[in-house]
PDB file of N, CA and C in Angstrom:
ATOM      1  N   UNK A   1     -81.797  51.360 135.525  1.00  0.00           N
ATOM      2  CA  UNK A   1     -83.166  51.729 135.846  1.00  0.00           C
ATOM      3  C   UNK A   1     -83.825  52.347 134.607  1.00  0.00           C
ATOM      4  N   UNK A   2     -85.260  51.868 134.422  1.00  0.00           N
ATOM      5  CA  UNK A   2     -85.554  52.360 133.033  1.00  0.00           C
ATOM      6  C   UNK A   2     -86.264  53.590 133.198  1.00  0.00           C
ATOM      7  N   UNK A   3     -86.278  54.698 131.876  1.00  0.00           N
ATOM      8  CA  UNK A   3     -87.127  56.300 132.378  1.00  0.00           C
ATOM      9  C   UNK A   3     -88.156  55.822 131.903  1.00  0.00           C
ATOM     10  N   UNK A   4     -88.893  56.735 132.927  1.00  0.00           N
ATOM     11  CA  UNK A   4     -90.230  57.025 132.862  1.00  0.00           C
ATOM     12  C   UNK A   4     -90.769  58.134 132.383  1.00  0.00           C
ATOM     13  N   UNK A   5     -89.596  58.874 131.905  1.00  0.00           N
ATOM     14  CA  UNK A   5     -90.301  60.549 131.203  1.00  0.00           C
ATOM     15  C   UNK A   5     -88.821  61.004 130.432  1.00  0.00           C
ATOM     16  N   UNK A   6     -89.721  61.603 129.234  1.00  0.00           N
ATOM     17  CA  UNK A   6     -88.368  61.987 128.090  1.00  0.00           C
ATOM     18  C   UNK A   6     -88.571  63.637 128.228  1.00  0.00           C
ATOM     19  N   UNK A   7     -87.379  64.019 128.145  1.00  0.00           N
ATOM     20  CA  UNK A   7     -88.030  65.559 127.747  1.00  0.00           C
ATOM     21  C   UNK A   7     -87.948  65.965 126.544  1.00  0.00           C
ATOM     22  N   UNK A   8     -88.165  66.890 126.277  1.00  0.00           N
ATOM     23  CA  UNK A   8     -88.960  67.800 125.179  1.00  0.00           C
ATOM     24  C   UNK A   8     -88.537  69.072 124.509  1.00  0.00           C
ATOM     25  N   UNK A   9     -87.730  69.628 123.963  1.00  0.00           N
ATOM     26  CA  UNK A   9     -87.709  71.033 123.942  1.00  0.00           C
ATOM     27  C   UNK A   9     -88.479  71.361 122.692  1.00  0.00           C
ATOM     28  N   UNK A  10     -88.567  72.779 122.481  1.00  0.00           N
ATOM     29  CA  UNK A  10     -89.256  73.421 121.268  1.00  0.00           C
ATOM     30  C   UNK A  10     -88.877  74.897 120.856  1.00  0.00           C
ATOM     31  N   UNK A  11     -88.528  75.601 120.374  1.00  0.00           N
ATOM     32  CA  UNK A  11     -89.067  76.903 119.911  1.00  0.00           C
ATOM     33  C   UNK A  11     -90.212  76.808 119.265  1.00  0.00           C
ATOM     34  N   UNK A  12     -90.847  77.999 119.479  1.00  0.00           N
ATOM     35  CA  UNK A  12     -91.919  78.999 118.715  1.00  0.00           C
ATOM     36  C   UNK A  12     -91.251  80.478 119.023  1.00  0.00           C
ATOM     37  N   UNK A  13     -92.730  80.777 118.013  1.00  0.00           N
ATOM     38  CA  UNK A  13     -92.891  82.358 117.761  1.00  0.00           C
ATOM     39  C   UNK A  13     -93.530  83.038 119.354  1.00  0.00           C
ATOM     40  N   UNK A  14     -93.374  83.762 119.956  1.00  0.00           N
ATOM     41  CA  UNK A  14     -93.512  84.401 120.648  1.00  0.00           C
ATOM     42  C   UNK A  14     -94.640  84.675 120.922  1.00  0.00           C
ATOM     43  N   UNK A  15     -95.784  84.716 119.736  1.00  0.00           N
ATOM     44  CA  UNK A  15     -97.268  84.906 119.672  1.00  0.00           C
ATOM     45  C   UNK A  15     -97.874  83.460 119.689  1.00  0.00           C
ATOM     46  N   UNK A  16     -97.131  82.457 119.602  1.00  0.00           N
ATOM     47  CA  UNK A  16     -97.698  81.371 119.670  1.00  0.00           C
ATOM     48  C   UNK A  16     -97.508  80.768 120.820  1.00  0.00           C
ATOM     49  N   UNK A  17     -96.566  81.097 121.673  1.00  0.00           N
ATOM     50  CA  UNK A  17     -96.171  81.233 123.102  1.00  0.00           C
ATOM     51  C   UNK A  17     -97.504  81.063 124.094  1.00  0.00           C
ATOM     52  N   UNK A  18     -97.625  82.611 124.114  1.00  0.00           N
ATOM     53  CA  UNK A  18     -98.649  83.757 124.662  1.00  0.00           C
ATOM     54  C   UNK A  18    -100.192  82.623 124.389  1.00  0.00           C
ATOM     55  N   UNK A  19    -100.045  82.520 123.188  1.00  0.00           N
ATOM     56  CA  UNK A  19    -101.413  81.910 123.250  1.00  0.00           C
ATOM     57  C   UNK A  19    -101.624  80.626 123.278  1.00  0.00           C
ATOM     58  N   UNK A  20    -100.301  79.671 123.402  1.00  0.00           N
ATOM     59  CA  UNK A  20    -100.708  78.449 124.327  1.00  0.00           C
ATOM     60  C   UNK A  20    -100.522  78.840 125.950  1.00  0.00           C
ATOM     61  N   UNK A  21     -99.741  79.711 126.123  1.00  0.00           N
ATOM     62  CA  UNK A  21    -100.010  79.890 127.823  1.00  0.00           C
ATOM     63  C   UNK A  21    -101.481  80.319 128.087  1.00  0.00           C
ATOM     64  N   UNK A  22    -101.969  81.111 127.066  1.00  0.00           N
ATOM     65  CA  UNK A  22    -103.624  81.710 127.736  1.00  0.00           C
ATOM     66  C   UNK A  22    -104.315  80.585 128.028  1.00  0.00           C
ATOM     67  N   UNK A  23    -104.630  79.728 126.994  1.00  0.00           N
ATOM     68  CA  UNK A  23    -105.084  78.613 126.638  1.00  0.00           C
ATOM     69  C   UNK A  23    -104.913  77.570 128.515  1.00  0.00           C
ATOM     70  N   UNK A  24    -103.601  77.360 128.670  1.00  0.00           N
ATOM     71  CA  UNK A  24    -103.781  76.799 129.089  1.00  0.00           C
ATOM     72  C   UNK A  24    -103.659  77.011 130.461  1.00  0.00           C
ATOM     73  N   UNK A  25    -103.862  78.449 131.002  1.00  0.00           N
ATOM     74  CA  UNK A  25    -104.232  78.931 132.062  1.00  0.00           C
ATOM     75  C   UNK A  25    -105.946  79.008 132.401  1.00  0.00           C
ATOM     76  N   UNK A  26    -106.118  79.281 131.240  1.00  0.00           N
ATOM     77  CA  UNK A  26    -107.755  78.994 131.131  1.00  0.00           C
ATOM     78  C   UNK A  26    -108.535  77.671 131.548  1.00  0.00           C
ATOM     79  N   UNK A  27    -107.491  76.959 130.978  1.00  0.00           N
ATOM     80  CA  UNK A  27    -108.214  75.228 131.094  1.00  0.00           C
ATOM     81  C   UNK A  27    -107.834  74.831 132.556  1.00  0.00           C
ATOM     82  N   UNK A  28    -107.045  75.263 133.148  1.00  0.00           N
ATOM     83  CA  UNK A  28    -106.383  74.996 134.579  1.00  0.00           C
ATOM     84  C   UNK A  28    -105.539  74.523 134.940  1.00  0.00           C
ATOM     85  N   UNK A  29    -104.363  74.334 133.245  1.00  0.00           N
ATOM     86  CA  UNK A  29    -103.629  73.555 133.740  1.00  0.00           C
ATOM     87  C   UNK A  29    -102.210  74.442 133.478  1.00  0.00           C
ATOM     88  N   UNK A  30    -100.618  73.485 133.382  1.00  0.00           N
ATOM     89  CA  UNK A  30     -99.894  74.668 133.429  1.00  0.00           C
ATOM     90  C   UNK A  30     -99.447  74.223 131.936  1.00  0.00           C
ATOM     91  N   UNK A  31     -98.077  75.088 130.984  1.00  0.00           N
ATOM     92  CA  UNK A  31     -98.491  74.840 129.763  1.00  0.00           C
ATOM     93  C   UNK A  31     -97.452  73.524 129.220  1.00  0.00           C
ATOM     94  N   UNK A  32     -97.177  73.073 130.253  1.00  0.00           N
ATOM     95  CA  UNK A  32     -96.421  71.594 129.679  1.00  0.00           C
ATOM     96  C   UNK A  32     -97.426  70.830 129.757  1.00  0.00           C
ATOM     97  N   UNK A  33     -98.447  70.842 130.424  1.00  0.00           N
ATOM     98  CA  UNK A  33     -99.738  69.476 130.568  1.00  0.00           C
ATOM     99  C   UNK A  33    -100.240  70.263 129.591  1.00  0.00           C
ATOM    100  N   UNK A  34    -100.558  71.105 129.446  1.00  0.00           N
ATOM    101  CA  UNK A  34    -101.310  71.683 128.110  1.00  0.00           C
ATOM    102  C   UNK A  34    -101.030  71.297 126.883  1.00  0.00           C
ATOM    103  N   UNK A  35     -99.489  71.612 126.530  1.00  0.00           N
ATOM    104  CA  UNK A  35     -99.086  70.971 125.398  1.00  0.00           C
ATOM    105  C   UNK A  35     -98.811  69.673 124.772  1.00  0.00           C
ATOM    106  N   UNK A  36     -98.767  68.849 126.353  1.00  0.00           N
ATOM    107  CA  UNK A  36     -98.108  67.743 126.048  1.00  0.00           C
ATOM    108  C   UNK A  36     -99.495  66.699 125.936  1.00  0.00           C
ATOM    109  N   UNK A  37    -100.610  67.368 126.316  1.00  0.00           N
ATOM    110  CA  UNK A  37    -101.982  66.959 126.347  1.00  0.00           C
ATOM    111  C   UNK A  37    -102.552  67.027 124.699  1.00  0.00           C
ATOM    112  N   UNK A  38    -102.017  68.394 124.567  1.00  0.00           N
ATOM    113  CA  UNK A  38    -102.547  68.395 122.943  1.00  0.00           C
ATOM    114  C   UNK A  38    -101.909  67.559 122.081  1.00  0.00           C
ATOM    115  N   UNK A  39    -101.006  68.074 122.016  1.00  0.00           N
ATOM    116  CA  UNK A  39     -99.824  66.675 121.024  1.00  0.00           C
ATOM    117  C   UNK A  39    -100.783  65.151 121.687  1.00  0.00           C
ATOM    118  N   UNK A  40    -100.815  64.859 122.505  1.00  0.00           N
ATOM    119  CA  UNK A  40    -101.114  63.633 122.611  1.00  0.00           C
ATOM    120  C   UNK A  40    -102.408  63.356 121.829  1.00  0.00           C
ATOM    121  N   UNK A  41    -103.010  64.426 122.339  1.00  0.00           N
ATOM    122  CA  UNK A  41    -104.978  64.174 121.616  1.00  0.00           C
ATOM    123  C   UNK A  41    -104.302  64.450 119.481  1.00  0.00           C
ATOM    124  N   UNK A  42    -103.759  65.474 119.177  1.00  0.00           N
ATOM    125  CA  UNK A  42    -103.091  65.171 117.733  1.00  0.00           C
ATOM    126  C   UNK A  42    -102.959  63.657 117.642  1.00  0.00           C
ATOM    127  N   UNK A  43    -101.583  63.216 118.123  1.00  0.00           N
ATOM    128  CA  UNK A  43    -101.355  62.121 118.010  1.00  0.00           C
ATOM    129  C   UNK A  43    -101.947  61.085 117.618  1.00  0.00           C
ATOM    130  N   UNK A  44    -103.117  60.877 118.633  1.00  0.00           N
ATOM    131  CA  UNK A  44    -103.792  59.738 119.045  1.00  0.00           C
ATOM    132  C   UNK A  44    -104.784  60.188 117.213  1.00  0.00           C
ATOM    133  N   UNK A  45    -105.576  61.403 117.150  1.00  0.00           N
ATOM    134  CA  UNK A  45    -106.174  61.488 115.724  1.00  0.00           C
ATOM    135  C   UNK A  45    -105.218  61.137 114.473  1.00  0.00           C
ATOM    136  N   UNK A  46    -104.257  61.415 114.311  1.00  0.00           N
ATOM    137  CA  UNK A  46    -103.229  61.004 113.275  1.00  0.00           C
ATOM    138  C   UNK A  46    -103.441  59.675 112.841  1.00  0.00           C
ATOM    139  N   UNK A  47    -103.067  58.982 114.181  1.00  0.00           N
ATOM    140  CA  UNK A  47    -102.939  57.204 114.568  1.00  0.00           C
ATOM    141  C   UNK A  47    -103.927  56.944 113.779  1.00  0.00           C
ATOM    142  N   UNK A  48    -104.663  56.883 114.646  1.00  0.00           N
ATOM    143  CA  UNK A  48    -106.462  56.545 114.780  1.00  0.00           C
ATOM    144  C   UNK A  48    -106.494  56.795 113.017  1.00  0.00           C
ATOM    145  N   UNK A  49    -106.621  57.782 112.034  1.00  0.00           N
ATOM    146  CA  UNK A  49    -107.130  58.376 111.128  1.00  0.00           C
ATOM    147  C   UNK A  49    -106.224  57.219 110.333  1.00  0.00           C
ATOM    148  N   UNK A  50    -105.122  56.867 110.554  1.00  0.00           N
ATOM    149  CA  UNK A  50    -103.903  56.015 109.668  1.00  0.00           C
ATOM    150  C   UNK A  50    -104.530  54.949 109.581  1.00  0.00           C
ATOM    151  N   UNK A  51    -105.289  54.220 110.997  1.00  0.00           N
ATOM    152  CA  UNK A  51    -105.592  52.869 110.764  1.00  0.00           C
ATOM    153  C   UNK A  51    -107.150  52.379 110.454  1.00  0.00           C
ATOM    154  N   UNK A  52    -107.762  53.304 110.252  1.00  0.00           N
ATOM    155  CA  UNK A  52    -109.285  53.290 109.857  1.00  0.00           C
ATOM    156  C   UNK A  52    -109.686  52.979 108.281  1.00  0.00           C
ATOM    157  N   UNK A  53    -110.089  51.812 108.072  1.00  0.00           N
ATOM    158  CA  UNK A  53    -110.514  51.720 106.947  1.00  0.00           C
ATOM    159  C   UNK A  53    -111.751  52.860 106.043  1.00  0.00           C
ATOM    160  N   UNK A  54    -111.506  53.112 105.084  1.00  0.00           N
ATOM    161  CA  UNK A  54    -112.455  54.093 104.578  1.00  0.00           C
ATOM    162  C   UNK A  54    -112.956  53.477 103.410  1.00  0.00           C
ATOM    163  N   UNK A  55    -114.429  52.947 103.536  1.00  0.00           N
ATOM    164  CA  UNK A  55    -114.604  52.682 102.041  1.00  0.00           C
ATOM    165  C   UNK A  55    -115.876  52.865 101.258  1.00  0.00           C
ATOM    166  N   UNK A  56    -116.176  53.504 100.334  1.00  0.00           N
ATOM    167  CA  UNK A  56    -117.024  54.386  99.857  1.00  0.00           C
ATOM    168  C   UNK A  56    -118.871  52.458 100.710  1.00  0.00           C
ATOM    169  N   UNK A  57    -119.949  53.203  99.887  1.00  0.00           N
ATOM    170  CA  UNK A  57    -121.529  52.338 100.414  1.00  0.00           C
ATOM    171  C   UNK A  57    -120.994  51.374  99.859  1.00  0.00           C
ATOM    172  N   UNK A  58    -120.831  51.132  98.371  1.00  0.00           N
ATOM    173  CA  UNK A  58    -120.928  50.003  97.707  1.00  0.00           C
ATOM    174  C   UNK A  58    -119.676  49.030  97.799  1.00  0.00           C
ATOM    175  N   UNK A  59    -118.324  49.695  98.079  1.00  0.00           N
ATOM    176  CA  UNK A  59    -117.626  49.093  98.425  1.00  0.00           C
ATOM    177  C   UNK A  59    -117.283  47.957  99.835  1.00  0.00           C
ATOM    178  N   UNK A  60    -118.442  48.815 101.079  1.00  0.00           N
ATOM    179  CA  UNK A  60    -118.455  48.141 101.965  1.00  0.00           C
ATOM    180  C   UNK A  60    -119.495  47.038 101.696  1.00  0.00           C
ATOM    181  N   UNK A  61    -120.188  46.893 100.882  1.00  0.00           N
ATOM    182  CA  UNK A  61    -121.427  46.124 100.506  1.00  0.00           C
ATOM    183  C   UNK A  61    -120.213  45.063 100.231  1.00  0.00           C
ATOM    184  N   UNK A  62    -119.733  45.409  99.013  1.00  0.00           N
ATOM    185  CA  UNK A  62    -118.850  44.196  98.292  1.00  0.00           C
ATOM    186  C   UNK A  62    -118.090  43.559  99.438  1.00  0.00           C
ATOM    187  N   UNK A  63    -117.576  43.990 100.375  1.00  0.00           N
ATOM    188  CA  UNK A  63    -116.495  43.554 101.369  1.00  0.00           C
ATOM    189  C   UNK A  63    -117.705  42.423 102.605  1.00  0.00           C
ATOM    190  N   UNK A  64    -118.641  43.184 102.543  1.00  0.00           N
ATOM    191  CA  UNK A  64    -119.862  42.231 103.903  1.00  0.00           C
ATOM    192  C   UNK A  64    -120.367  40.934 102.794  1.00  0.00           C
ATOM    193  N   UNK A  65    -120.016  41.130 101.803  1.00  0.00           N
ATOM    194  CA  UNK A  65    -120.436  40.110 100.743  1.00  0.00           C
ATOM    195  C   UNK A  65    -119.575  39.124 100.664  1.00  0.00           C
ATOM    196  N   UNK A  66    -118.181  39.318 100.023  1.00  0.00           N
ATOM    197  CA  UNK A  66    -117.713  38.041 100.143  1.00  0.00           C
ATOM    198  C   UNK A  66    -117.374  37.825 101.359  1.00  0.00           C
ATOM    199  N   UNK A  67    -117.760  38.653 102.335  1.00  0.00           N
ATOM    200  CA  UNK A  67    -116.963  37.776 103.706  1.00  0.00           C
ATOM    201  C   UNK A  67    -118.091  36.724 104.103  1.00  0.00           C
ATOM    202  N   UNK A  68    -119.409  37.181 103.751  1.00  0.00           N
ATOM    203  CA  UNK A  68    -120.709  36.473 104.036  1.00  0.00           C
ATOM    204  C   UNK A  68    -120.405  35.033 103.592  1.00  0.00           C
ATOM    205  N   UNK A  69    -120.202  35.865 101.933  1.00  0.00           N
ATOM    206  CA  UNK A  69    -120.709  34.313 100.640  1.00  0.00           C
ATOM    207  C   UNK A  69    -119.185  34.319 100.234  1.00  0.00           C
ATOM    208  N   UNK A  70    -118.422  33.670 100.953  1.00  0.00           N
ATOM    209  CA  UNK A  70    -116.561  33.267 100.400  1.00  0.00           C
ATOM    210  C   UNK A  70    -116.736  32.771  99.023  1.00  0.00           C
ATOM    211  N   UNK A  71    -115.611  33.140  98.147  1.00  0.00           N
ATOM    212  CA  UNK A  71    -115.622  32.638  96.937  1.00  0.00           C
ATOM    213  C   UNK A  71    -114.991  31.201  97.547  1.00  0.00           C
ATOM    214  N   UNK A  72    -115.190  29.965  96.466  1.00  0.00           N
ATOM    215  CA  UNK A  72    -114.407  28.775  96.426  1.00  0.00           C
ATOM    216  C   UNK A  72    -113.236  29.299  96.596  1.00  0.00           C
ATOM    217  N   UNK A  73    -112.175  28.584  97.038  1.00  0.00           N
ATOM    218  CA  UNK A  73    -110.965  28.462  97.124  1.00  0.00           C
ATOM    219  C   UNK A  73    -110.408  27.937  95.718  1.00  0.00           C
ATOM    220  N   UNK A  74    -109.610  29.039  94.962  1.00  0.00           N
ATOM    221  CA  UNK A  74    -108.890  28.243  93.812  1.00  0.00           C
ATOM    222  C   UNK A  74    -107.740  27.641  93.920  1.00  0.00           C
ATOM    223  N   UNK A  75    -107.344  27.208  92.959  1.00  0.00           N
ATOM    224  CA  UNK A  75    -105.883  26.187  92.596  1.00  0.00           C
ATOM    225  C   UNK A  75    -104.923  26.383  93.769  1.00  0.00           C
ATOM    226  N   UNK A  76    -104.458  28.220  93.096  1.00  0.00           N
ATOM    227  CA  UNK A  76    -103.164  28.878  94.172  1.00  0.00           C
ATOM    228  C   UNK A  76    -103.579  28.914  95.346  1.00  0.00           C
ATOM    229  N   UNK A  77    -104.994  29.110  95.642  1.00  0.00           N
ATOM    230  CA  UNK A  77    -105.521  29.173  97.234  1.00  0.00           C
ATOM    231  C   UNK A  77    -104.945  27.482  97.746  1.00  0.00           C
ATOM    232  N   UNK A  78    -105.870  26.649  97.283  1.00  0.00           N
ATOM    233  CA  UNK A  78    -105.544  25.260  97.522  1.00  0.00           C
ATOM    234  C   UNK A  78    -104.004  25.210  97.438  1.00  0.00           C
ATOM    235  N   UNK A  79    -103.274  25.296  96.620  1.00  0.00           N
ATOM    236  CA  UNK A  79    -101.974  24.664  96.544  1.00  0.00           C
ATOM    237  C   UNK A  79    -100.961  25.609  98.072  1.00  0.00           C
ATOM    238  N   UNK A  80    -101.168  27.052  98.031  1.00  0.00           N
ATOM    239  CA  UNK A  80    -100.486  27.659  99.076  1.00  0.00           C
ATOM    240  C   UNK A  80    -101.366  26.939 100.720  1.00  0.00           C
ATOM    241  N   UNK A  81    -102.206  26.564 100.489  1.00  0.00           N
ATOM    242  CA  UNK A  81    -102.753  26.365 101.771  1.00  0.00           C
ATOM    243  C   UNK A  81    -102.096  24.599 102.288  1.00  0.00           C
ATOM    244  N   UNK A  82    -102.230  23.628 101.441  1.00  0.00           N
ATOM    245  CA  UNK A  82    -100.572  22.518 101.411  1.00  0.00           C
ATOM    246  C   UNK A  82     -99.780  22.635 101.429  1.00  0.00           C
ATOM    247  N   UNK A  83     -99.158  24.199 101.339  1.00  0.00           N
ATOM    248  CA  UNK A  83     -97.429  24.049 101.621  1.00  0.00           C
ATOM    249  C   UNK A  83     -97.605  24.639 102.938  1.00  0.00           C
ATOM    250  N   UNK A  84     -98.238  25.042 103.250  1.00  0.00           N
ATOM    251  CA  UNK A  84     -98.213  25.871 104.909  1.00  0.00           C
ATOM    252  C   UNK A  84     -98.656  25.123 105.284  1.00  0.00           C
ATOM    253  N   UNK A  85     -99.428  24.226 105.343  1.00  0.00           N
ATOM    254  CA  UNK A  85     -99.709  22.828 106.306  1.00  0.00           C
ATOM    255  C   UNK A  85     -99.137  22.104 106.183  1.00  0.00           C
ATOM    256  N   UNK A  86     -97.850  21.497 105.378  1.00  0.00           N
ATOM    257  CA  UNK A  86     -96.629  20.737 105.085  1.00  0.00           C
ATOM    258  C   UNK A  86     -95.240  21.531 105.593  1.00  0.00           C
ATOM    259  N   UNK A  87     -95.623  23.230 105.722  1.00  0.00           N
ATOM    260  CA  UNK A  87     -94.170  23.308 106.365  1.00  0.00           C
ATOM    261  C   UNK A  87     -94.244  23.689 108.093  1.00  0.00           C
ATOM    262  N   UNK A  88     -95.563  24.154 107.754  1.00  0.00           N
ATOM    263  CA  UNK A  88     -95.666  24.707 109.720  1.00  0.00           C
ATOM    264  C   UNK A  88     -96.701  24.282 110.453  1.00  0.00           C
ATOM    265  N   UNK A  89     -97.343  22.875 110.079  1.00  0.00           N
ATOM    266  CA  UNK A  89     -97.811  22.164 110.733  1.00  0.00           C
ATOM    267  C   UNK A  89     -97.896  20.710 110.397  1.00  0.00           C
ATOM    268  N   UNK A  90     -97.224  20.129 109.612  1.00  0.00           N
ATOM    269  CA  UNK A  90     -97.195  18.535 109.453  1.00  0.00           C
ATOM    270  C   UNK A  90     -95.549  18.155 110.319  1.00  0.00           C
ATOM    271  N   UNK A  91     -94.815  19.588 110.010  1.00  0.00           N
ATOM    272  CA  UNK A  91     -93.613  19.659 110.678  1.00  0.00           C
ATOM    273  C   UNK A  91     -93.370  19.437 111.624  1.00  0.00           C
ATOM    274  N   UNK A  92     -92.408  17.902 112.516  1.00  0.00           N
ATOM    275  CA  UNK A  92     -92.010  17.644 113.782  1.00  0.00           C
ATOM    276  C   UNK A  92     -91.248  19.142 114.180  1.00  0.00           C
ATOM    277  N   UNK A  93     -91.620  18.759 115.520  1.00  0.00           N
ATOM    278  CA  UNK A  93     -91.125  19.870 116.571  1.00  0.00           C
ATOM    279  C   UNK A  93     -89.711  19.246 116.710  1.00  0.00           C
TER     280      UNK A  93
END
């Protein structure tokens, strides 16, 4: 049967305790949904922040540009684009 929940342990400091329990007596909840809520919202910003492209005005200009106006395809473009249509699609099944 597969789990549906891992557990967790942790130490802290004693003052850091105290003030995720306030925290999350305040919000209404108890302090494992509290914590395990925050880590998640961390998480998810970490992720999120890892897979976001960042790229200065002019750089995104250059990028909406050639995707607009494609350069020609050169030699190595042409020649790699015949071997991948000669090995994984001219190829009998």
């Amino acid at each position: 049967m597969p789990r549906v929940e891992k557990r967790f342990q942790t130490r802290m400091p004693y003052h850091v305790h105290e003030r995720l329990a306030h925290a999350a007596e305040i919000s209404g909840a108890t302090l494992n949904q509290f914590v395990v809520q925050s880590a998640l919202e961390k998480a998810n910003f970490v992720l999120e922040r890892e897979q976001l492209l960042h790229l200065t005005y002019r750089d995104a200009e250059a990028l909406f540009d050639a995707i607009e106006n494609p350069p020609l395809p050169n030699e190595q473009l042409i020649k790699a684009a015949k071997n991948y249509k000669r090995k994984f699609i001219d190829e009998p099944v």
